[in-house]
Protein backbone atom coordinates (compact mmCIF):
# COMPACT_ATOMS: atom_id res chain seq x y z
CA UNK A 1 0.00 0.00 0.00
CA UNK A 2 1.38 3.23 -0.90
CA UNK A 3 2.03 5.88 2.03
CA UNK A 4 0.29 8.80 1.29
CA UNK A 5 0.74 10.43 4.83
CA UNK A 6 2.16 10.13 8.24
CA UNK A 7 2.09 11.71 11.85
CA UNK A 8 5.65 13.77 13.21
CA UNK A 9 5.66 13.54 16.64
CA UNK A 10 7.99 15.21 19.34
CA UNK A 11 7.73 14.89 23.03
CA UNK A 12 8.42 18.21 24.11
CA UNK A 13 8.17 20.74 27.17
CA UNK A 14 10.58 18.67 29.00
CA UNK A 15 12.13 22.00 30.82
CA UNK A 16 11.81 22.60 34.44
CA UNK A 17 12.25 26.06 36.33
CA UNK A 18 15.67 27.76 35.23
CA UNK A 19 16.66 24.08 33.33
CA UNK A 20 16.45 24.14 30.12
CA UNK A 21 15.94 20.81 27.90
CA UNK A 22 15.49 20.51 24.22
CA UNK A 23 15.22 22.99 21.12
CA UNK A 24 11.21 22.94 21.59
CA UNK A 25 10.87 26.26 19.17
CA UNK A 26 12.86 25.28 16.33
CA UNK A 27 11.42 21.79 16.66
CA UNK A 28 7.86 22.57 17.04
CA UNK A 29 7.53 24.40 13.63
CA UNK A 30 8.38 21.27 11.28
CA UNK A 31 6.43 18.23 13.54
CA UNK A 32 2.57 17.74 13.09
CA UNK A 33 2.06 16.41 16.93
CA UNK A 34 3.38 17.65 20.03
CA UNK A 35 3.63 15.67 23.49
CA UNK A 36 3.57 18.01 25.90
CA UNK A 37 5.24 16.80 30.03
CA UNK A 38 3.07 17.52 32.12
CA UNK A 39 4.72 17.80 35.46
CA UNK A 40 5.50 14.44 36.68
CA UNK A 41 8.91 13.57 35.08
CA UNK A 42 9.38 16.80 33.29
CA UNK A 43 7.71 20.41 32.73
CA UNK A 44 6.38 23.00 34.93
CA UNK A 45 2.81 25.28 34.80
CA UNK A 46 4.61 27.83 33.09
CA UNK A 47 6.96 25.48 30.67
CA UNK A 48 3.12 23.74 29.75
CA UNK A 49 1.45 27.13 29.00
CA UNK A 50 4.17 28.30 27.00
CA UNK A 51 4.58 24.70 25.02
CA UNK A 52 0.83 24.78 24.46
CA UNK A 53 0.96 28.23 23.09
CA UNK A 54 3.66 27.70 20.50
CA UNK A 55 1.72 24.75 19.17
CA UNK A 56 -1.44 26.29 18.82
CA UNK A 57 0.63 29.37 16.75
CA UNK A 58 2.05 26.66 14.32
CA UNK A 59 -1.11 24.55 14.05
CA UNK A 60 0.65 21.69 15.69
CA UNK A 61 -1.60 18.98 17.16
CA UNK A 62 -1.40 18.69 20.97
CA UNK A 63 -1.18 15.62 23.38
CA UNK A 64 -0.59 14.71 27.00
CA UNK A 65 2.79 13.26 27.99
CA UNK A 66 1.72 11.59 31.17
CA UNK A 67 4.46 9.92 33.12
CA UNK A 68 6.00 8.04 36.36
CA UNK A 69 5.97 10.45 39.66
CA UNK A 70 9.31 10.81 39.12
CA UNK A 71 11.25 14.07 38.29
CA UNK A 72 14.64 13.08 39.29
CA UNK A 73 14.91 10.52 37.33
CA UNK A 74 12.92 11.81 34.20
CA UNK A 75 10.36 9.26 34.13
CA UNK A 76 13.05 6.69 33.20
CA UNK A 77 12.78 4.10 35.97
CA UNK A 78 10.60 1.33 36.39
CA UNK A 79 8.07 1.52 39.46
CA UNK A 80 5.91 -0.90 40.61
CA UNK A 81 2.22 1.00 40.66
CA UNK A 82 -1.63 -0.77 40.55
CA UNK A 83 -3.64 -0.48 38.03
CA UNK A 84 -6.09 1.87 39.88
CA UNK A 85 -2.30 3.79 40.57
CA UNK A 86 -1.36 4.25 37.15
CA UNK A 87 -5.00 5.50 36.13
CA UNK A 88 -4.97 8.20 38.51
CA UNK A 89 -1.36 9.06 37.01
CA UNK A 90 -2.71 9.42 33.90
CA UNK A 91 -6.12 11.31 34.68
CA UNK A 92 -4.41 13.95 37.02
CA UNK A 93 -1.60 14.64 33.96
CA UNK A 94 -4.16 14.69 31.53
CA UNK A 95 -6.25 17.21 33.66
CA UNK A 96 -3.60 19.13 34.15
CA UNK A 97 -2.58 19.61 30.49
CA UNK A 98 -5.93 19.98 29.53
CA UNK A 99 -6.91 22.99 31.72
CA UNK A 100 -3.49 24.57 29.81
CA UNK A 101 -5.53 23.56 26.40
CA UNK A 102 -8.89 25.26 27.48
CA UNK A 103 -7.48 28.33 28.66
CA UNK A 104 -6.14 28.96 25.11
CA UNK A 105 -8.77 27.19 22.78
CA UNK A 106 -7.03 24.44 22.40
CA UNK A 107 -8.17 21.13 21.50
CA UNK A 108 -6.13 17.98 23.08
CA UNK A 109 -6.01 15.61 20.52
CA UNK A 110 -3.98 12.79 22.21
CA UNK A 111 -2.44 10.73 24.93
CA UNK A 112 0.92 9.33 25.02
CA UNK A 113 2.58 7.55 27.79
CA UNK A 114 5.93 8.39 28.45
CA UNK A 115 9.44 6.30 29.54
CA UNK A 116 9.43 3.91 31.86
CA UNK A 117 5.52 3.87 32.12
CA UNK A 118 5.06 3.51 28.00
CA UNK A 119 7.93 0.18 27.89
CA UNK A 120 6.41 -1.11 30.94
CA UNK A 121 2.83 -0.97 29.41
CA UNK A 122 3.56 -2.06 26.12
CA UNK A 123 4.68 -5.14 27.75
CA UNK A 124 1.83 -5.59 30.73
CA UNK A 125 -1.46 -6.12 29.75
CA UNK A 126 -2.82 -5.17 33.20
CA UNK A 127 -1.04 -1.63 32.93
CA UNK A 128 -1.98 -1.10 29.31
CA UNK A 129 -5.41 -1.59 30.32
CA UNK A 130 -5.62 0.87 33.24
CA UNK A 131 -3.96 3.51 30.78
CA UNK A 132 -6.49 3.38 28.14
CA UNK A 133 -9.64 2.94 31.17
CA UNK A 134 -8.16 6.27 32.37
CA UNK A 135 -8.06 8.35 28.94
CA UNK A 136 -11.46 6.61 27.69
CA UNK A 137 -12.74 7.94 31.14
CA UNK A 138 -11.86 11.17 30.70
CA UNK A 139 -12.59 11.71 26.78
CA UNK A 140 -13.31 8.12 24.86
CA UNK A 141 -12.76 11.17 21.86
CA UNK A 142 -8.74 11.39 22.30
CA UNK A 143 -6.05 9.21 20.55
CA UNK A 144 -3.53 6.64 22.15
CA UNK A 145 -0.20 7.05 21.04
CA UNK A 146 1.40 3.57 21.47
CA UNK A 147 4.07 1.62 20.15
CA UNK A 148 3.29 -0.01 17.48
CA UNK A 149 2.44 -4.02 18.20
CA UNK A 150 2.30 -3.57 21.70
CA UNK A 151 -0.09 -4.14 24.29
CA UNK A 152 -1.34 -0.59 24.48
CA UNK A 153 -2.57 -1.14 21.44
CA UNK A 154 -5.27 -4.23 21.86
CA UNK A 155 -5.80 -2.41 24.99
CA UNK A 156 -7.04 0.57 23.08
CA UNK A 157 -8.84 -1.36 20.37
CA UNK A 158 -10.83 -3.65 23.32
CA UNK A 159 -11.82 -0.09 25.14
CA UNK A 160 -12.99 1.36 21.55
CA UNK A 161 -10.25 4.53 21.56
CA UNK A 162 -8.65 5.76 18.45
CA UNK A 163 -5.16 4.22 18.83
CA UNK A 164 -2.55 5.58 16.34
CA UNK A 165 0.93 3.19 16.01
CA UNK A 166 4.04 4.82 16.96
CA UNK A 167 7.52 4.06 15.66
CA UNK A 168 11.08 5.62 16.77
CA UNK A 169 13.52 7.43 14.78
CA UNK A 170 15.93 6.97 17.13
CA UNK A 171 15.63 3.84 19.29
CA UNK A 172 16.52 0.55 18.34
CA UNK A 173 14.35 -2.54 18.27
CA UNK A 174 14.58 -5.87 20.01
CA UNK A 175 13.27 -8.65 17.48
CA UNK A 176 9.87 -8.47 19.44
CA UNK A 177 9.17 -4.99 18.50
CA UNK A 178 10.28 -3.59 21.97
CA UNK A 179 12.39 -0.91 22.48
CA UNK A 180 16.11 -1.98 23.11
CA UNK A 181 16.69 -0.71 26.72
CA UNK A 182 18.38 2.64 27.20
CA UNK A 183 21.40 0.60 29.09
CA UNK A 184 22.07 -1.56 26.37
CA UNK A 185 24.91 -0.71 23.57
CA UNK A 186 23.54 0.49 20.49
CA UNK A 187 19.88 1.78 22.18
CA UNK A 188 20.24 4.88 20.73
CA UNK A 189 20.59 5.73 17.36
CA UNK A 190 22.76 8.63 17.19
CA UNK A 191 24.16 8.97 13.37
CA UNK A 192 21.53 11.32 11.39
CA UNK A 193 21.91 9.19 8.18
CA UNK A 194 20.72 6.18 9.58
CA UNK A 195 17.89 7.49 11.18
CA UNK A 196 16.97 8.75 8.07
CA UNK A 197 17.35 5.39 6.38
CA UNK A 198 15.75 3.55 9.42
CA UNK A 199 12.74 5.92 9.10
CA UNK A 200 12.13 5.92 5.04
CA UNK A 201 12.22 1.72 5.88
CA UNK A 202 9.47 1.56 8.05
CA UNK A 203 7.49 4.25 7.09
CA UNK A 204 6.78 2.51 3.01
CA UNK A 205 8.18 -0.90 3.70
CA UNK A 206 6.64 -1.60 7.39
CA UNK A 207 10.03 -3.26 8.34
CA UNK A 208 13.25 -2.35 10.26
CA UNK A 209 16.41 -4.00 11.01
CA UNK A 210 16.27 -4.94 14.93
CA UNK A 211 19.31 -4.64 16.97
CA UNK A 212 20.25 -8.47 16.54
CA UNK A 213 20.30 -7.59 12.62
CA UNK A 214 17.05 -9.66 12.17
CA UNK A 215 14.46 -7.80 10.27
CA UNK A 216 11.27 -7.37 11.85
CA UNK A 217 8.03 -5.50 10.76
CA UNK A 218 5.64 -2.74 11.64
CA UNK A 219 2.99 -0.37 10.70
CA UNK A 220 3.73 3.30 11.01
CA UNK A 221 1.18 5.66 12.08
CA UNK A 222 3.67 8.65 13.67
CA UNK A 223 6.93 8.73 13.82
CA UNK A 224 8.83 9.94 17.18
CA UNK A 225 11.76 12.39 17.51
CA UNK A 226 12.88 12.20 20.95
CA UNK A 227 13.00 16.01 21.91
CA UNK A 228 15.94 15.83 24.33
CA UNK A 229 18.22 13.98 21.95
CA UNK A 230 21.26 15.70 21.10
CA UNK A 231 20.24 15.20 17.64
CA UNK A 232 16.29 16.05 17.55
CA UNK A 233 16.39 19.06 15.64
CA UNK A 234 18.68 17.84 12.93
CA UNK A 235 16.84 14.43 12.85
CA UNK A 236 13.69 16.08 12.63
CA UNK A 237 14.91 18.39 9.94
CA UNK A 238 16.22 15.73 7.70
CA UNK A 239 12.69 13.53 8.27
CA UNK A 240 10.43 16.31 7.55
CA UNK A 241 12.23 16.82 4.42
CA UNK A 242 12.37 13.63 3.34
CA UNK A 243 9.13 12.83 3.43
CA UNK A 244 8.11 16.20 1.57
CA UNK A 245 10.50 15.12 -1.24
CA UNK A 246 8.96 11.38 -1.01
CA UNK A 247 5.51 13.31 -1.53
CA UNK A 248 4.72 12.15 2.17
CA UNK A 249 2.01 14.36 3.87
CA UNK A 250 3.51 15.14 7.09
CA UNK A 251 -0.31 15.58 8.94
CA UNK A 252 -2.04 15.00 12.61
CA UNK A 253 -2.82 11.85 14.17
CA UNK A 254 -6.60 12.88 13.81
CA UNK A 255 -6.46 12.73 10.17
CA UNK A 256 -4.98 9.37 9.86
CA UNK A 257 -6.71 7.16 12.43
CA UNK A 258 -10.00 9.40 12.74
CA UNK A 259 -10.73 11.14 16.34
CA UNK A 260 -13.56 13.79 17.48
CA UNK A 261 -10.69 15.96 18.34
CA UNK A 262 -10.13 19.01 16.32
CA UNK A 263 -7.07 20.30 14.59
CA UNK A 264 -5.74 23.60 16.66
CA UNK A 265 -5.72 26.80 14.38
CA UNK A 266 -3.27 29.54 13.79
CA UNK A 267 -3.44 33.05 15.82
C-alpha cells in the first residue's frame, strides 16, 4: 500500500524552572504532533502554557505526555504501581494539560505515555489496560499514542479509543518490536543518516532491522523524535524533508486514524 501520509511527533516541554531541555521552538515548527510533560517527570505550569501556546501558533496537534511520579529521574525508571495507581497518574496529567488547552482554545487531541511507564505498558497487559480505562474515562474522543504491536494497542482497540501506532527514529528494536533498553549498547541511534534510512524503511516498507540484525516489521502511524536527543532538531529536519520530497504528507494523528478531536488553528 502506498504511504500517502504520516504523523511527526515530538515529546516536548521537557524544561523545568531555570533548566532548560530541548530545542522545543525550532522543533515545534516542522512536527505535526506535540507531546507536551506535564509535570511528573518533566515540565512545569509555566513550561506547559508556554509549550501549548507555540503549538497552537504553528497549528501543531497537541497531546498529553503523562508519566512516572518521578522528576529526578525523568520518568526513566521502572516503578511498581496498581492499576487503579497508574490510572490516577494518567487522569491527574491529563487534567492538568488539559486545563493549559482550554485556557487557550485548544483542543487535546492525544495521549501518550511516556518512559518507563510507556515500555512497561507495552509489555503488561494489566497496565496497558488501566492507561487506556483512564483516557477513555476522561474523553473516549482522544487518541492513544502507542508503540506499534504492543499491548497498548489491543488495549485501546478492546476499550474502543482511536489508537494511532508509533515508531522511533531513534531507538533501536529488540526482534519483538520492543524498544532496546536505554542501558544496552547500540539503544540509541545517534548517526543522522541512519535514522533517516531507518525511518524511510518503516514508514513505506513496514520493516526495520532490529538490533540483533534480524528484520522485523511494523505499521507506522507517527513517527517519534525524541526532543531531548542531542540530535532532535537535525533528525527532525532531515525527516520532515524527506518525506516532503517522497511526496509524504507530514499531517495529525486525527487525520490518519480518525478522532472527534479538532485540529488547533493559527493566531
Amino acid at each position: 500500500m502506498k504511504i500517502t501520509k504520516i504523523d511527526l511527533n515530538c515529546d516536548l516541554g521537557e524544561s523545568f524552572g531555570p533548566w532548560t531541555m530541548g530545542l522545543d521552538a525550532e522543533i515545534i515548527p516542522l512536527i505535526s504532533s506535540a507531546n507536551i510533560a506535564c509535570g511528573f517527570h518533566a515540565g512545569d505550569p509555566l513550561v506547559m502554557a508556554k509549550t501549548v501556546k507555540a503549538a497552537r501558533e504553528h497549528g501543531v496537534a497537541v497531546g498529553a505526555h503523562p508519566g512516572f511520579p518521578d522528576l529526578s529521574g525523568f520518568g526513566r525508571r521502572d516503578m511498581k504501581v496498581s492499576g487503579e495507581e497508574a490510572k490516577a497518574y494518567i487522569q491527574y496529567q491529563i487534567g492538568a494539560l488539559k486545563a493549559f488547552c482550554d485556557a487557550q482554545k485548544v483542543p487535546l487531541a492525544h495521549v501518550k505515555p511516556h518512559g518507563a511507564l510507556y515500555n512497561m505498558a507495552a509489555r503488561d497487559p494489566v497496565l496497558a489496560e488501566a492507561i487506556c480505562r483512564a483516557i477513555a474515562e476522561v474523553d473516549p474522543g482522544l487518541i492513544l499514542l502507542a508503540l506499534a504491536g504492543s499491548e497498548m494497542i489491543r488495549a485501546a482497540e478492546r476499550q474502543g479509543l482511536a489508537v494511532a501506532r508509533e515508531v522511533f527514529a531513534d531507538r533501536a528494536y529488540e526482534e519483538d518490536g520492543s524498544l532496546v533498553a536505554r542501558s544496552k549498547r547500540g539503544a540509541l541511534i545517534t548517526d543522522e543518516d541512519e535514522a533517516l534510512r531507518r525511518v524511510v524503511g518503516m514508514v513505506k516498507e513496514g520493516r526495520v532491522t532490529a538490533i540483533t540484525g534480524k528484520e522485523i516489521t511494523l505499521t507506522a502511524d507517527s513517527v517519534c523524535v525524541h526532543g531531548d536527543g542531542n540530535q532532535a532538531l537535525a533528525f527532525v529536519q532531515k525527516i520532515n524533508a524527506r518525506f516532503k520530497a517522497e511526496g509524504i504528507a507530514i499531517v495529525p494523528l486525527a487525520a490518519i486514524v480518525g478522532s472527534s478531536a479538532k485540529k488547533p488553528t493559527g493566531s
